[in-house]
C-alpha atoms as a PDB file:
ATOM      1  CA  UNK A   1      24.691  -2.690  31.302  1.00  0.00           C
ATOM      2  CA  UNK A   2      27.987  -1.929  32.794  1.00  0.00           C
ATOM      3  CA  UNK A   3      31.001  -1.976  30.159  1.00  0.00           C
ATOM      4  CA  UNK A   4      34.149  -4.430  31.071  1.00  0.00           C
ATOM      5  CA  UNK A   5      37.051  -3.102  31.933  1.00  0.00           C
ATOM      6  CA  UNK A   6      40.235  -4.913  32.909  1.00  0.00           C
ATOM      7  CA  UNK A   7      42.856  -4.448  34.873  1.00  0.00           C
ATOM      8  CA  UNK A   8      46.207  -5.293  35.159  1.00  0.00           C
ATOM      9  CA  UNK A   9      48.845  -5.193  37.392  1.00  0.00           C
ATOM     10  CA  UNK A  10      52.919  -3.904  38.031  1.00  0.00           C
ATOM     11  CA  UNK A  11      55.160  -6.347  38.393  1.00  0.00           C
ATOM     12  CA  UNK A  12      54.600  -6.646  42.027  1.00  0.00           C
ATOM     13  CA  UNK A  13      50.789  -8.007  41.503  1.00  0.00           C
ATOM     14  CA  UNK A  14      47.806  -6.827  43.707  1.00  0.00           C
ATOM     15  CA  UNK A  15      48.328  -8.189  46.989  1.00  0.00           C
ATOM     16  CA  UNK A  16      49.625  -5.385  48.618  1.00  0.00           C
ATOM     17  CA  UNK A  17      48.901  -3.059  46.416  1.00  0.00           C
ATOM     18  CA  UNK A  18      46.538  -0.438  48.757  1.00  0.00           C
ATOM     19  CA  UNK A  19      46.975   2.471  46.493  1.00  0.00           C
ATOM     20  CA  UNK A  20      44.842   0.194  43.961  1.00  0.00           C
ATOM     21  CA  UNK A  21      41.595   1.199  46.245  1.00  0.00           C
ATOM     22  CA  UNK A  22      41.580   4.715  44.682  1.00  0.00           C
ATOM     23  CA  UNK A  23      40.411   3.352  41.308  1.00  0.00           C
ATOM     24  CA  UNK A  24      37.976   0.980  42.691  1.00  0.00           C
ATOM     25  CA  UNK A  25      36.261   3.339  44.836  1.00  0.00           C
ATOM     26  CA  UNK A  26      35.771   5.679  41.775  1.00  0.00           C
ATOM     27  CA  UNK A  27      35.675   2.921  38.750  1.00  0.00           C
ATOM     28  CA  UNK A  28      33.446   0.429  40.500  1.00  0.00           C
ATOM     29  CA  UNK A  29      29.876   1.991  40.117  1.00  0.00           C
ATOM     30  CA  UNK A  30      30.476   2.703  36.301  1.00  0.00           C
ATOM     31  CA  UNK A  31      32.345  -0.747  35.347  1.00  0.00           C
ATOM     32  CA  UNK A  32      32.258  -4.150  35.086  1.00  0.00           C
ATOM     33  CA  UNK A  33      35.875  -5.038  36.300  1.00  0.00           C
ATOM     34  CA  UNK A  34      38.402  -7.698  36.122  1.00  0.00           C
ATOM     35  CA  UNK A  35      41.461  -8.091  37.645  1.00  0.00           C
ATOM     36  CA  UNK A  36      45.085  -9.849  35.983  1.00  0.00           C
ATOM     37  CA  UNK A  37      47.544  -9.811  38.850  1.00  0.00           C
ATOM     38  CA  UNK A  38      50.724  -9.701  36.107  1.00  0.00           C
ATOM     39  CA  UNK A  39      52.550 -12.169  38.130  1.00  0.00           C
ATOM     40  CA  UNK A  40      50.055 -14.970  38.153  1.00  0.00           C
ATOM     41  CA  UNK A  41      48.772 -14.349  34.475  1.00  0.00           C
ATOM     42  CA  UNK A  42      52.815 -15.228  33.344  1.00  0.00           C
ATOM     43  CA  UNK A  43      52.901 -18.092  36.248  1.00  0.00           C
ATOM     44  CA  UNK A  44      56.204 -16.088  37.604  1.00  0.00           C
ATOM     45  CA  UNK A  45      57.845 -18.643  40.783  1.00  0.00           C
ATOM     46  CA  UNK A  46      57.561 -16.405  43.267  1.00  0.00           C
ATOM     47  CA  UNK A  47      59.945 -17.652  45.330  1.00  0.00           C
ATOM     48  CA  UNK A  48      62.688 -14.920  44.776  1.00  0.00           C
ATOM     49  CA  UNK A  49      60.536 -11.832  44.187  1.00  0.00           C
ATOM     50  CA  UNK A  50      63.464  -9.176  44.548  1.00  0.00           C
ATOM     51  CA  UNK A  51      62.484  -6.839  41.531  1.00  0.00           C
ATOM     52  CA  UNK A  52      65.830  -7.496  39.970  1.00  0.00           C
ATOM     53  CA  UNK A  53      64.426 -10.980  39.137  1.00  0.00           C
ATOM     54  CA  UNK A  54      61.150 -10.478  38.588  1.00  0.00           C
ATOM     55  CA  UNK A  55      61.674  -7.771  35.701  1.00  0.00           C
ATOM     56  CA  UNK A  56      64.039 -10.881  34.122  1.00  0.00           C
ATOM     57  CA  UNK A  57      61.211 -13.162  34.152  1.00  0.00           C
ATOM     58  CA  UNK A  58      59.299 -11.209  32.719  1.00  0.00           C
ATOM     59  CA  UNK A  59      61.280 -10.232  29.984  1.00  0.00           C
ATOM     60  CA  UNK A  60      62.723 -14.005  29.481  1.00  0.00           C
ATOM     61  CA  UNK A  61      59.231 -14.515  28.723  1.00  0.00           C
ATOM     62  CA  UNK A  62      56.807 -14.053  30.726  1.00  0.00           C
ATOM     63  CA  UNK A  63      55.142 -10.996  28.800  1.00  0.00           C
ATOM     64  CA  UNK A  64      54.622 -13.426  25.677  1.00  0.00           C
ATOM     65  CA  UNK A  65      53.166 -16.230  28.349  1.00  0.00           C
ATOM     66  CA  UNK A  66      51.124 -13.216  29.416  1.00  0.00           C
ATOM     67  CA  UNK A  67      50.094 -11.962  26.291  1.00  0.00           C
ATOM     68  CA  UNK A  68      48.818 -15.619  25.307  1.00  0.00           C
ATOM     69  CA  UNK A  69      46.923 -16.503  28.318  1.00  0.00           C
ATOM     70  CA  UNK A  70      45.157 -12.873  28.024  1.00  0.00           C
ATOM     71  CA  UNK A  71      44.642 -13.700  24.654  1.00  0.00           C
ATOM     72  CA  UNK A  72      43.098 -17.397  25.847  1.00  0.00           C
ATOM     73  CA  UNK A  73      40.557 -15.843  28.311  1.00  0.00           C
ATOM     74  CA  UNK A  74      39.510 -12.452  26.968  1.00  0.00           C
ATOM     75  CA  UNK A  75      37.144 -12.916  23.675  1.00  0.00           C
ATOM     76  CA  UNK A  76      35.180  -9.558  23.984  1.00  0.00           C
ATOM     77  CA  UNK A  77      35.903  -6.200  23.606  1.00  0.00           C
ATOM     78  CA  UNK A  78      37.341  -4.721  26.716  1.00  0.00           C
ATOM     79  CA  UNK A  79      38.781  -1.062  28.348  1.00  0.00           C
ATOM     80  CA  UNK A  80      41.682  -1.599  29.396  1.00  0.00           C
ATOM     81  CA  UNK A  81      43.752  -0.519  33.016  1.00  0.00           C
ATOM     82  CA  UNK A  82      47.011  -1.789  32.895  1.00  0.00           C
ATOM     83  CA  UNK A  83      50.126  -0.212  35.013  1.00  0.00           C
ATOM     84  CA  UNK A  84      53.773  -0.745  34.344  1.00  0.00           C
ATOM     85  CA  UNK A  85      54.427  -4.115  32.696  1.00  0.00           C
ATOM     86  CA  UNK A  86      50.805  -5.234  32.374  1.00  0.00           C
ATOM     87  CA  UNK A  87      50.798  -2.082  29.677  1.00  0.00           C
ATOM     88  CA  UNK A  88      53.179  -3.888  27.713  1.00  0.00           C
ATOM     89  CA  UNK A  89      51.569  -7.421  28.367  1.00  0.00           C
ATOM     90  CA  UNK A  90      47.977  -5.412  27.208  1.00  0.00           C
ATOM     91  CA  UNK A  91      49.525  -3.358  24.559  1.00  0.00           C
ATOM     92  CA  UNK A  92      51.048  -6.555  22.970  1.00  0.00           C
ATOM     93  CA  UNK A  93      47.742  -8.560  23.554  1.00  0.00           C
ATOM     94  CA  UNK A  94      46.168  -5.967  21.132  1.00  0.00           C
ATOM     95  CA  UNK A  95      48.549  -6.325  18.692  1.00  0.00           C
ATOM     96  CA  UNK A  96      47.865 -10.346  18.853  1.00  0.00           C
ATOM     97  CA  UNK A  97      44.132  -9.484  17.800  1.00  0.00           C
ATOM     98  CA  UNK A  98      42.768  -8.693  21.347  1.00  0.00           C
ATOM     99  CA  UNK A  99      40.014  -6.685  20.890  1.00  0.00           C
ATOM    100  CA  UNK A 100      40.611  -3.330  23.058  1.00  0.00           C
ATOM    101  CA  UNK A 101      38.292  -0.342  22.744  1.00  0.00           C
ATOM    102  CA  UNK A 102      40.609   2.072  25.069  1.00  0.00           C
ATOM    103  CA  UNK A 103      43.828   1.338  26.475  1.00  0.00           C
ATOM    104  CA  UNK A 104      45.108   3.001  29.639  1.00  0.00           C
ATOM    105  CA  UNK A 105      48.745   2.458  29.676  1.00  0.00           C
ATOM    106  CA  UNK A 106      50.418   3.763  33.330  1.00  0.00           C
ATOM    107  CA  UNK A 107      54.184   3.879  33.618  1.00  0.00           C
ATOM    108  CA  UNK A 108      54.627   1.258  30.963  1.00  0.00           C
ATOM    109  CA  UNK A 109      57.909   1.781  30.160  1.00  0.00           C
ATOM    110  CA  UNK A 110      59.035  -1.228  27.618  1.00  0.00           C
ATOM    111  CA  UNK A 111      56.927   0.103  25.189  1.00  0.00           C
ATOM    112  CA  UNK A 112      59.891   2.498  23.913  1.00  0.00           C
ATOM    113  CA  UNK A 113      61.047  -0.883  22.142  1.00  0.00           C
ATOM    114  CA  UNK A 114      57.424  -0.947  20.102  1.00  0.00           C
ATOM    115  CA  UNK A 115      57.585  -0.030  16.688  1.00  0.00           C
ATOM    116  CA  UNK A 116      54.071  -0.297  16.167  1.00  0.00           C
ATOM    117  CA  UNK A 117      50.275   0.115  17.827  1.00  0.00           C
ATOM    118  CA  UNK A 118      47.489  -2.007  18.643  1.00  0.00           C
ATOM    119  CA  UNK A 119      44.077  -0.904  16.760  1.00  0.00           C
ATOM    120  CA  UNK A 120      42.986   0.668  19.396  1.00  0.00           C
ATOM    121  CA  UNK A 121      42.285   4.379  21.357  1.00  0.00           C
ATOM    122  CA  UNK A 122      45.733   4.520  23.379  1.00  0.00           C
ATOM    123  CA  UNK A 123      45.908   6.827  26.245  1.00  0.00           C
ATOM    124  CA  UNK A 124      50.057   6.273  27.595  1.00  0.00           C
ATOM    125  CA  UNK A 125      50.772   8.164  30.896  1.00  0.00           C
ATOM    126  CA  UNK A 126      54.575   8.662  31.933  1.00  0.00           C
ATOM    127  CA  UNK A 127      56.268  10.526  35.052  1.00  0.00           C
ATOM    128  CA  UNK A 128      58.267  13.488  33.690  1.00  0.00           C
ATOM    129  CA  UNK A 129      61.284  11.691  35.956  1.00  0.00           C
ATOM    130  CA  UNK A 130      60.802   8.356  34.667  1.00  0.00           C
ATOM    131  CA  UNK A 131      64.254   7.495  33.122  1.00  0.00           C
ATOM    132  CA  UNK A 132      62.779   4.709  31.193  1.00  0.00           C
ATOM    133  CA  UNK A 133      59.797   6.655  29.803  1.00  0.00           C
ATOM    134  CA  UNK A 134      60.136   6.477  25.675  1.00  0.00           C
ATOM    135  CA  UNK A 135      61.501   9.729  23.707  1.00  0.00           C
ATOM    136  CA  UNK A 136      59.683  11.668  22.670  1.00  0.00           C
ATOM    137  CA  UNK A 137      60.508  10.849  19.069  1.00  0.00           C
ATOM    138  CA  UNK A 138      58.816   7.249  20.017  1.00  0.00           C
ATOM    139  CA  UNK A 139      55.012   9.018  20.260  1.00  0.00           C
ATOM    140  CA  UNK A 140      55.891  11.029  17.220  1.00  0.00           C
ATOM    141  CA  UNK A 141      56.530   8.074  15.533  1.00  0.00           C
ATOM    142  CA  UNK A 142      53.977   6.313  16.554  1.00  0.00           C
ATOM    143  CA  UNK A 143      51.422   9.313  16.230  1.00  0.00           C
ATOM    144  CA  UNK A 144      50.628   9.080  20.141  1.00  0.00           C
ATOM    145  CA  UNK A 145      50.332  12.007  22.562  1.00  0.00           C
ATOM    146  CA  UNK A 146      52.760  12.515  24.882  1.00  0.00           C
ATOM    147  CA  UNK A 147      51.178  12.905  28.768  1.00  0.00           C
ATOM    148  CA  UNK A 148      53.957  13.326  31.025  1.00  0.00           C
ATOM    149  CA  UNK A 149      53.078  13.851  34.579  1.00  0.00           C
ATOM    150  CA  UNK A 150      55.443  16.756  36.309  1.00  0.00           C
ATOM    151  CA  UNK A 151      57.793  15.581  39.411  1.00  0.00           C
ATOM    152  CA  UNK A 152      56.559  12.269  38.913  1.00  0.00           C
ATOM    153  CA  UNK A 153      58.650   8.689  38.838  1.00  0.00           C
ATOM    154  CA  UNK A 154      57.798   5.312  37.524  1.00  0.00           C
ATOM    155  CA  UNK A 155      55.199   4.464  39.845  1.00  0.00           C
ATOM    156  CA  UNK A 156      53.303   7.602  39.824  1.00  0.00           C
ATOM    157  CA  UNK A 157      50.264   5.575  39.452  1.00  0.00           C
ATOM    158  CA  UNK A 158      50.239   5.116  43.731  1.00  0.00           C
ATOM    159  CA  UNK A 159      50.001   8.595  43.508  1.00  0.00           C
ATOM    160  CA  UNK A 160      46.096   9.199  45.104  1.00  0.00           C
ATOM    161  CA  UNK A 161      45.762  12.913  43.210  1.00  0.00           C
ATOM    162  CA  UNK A 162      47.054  10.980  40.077  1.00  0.00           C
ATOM    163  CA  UNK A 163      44.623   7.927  40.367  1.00  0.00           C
ATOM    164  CA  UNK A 164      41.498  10.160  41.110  1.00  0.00           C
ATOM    165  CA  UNK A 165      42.062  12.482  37.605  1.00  0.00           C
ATOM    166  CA  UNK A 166      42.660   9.456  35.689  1.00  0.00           C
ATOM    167  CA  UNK A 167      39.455   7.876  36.378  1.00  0.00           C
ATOM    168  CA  UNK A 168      36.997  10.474  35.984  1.00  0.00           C
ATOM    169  CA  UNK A 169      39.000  10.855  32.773  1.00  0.00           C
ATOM    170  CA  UNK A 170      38.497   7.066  31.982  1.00  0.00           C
ATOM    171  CA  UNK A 171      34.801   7.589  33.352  1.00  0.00           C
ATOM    172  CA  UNK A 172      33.939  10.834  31.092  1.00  0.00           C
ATOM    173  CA  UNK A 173      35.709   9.184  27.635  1.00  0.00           C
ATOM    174  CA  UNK A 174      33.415   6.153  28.101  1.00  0.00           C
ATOM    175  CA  UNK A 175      30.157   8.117  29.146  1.00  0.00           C
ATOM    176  CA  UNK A 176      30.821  10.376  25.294  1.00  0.00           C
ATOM    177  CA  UNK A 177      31.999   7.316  23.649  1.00  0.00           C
ATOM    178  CA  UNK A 178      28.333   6.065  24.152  1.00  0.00           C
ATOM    179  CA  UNK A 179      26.835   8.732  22.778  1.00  0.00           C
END
């Protein structure tokens, strides 16, 4: 039986998001996956989705409305995929009692303003040129490694090179944790 593993979105959802076919291709066979488009999990109006205004709603709370309604639907242990805000949204879930085995944070930059860690395996990936990435002080603290990814930005998760080392990573953790 396949394990679950969930995904969630960036800000900007899964509609257009064709660099999300990487991790499909390779995660499909070995998971049961769900998807959480960010924006529709928080019920964002979508009406003016300049990113300007969609990183306000979901700080002016729609991550709490997001970590709730994850909270509502998800009653089994899952992996977890999330990228940009839906790490925070995930990350924050935990810490509500969602039960996560592994969480694969991407780019999830709030987290610098966490001052503590869901019970769970945490795997955080930053671009080395992320300006928002947390200090490094921030994993010490929290006892996390530190993976930055050289001459990447914020949304080095579109990167195709990027996407394809993650998985098998994601793949081979799960295939030992089995064992």
């Amino acid at each position: 039986m396949k394990k679950r593993l969930i995904i969630l979105s960036d800000l900007w959802g899964f509609e257009e998001a064709e660099w999300m076919d990487c991790y499909l291709k390779i995660l499909n066979p070995h998971f049961k996956i769900e998807f959480f488009d960010s924006r529709k999990l928080v019920d964002l109006d979508l009406s003016d989705n300049s990113e300007g205004r969609l990183h306000a709603r979901f700080v002016n709370g729609g991550i709490d409305r997001g970590v709730y309604k994850l909270g509502l639907q998800e009653k089994q242990t899952v992996i977890v995929l999330a990228f940009s805000v839906g790490g925070v949204i995930a990350w924050k879930a935990g810490l509500k009692g969602l039960r996560i085995s592994t969480l694969y944070a991407i780019s999830s930059t709030r987290l610098r303003y966490e001052k503590e860690k869901p019970d769970c395996k945490c795997t955080l990936y930053f671009g080395a040129n992320d300006r928002y990435k947390p200090e490094v002080e921030w994993f010490r603290d929290l006892e996390l490694d530190l993976n930055l990814i050289d001459d990447q930005e914020h949304e080095l998760y579109q990167d195709e090179e990027f996407a394809k080392k993650l998985c098998q990573k994601i793949i081979e953790e799960q295939i030992e944790a089995d064992k």
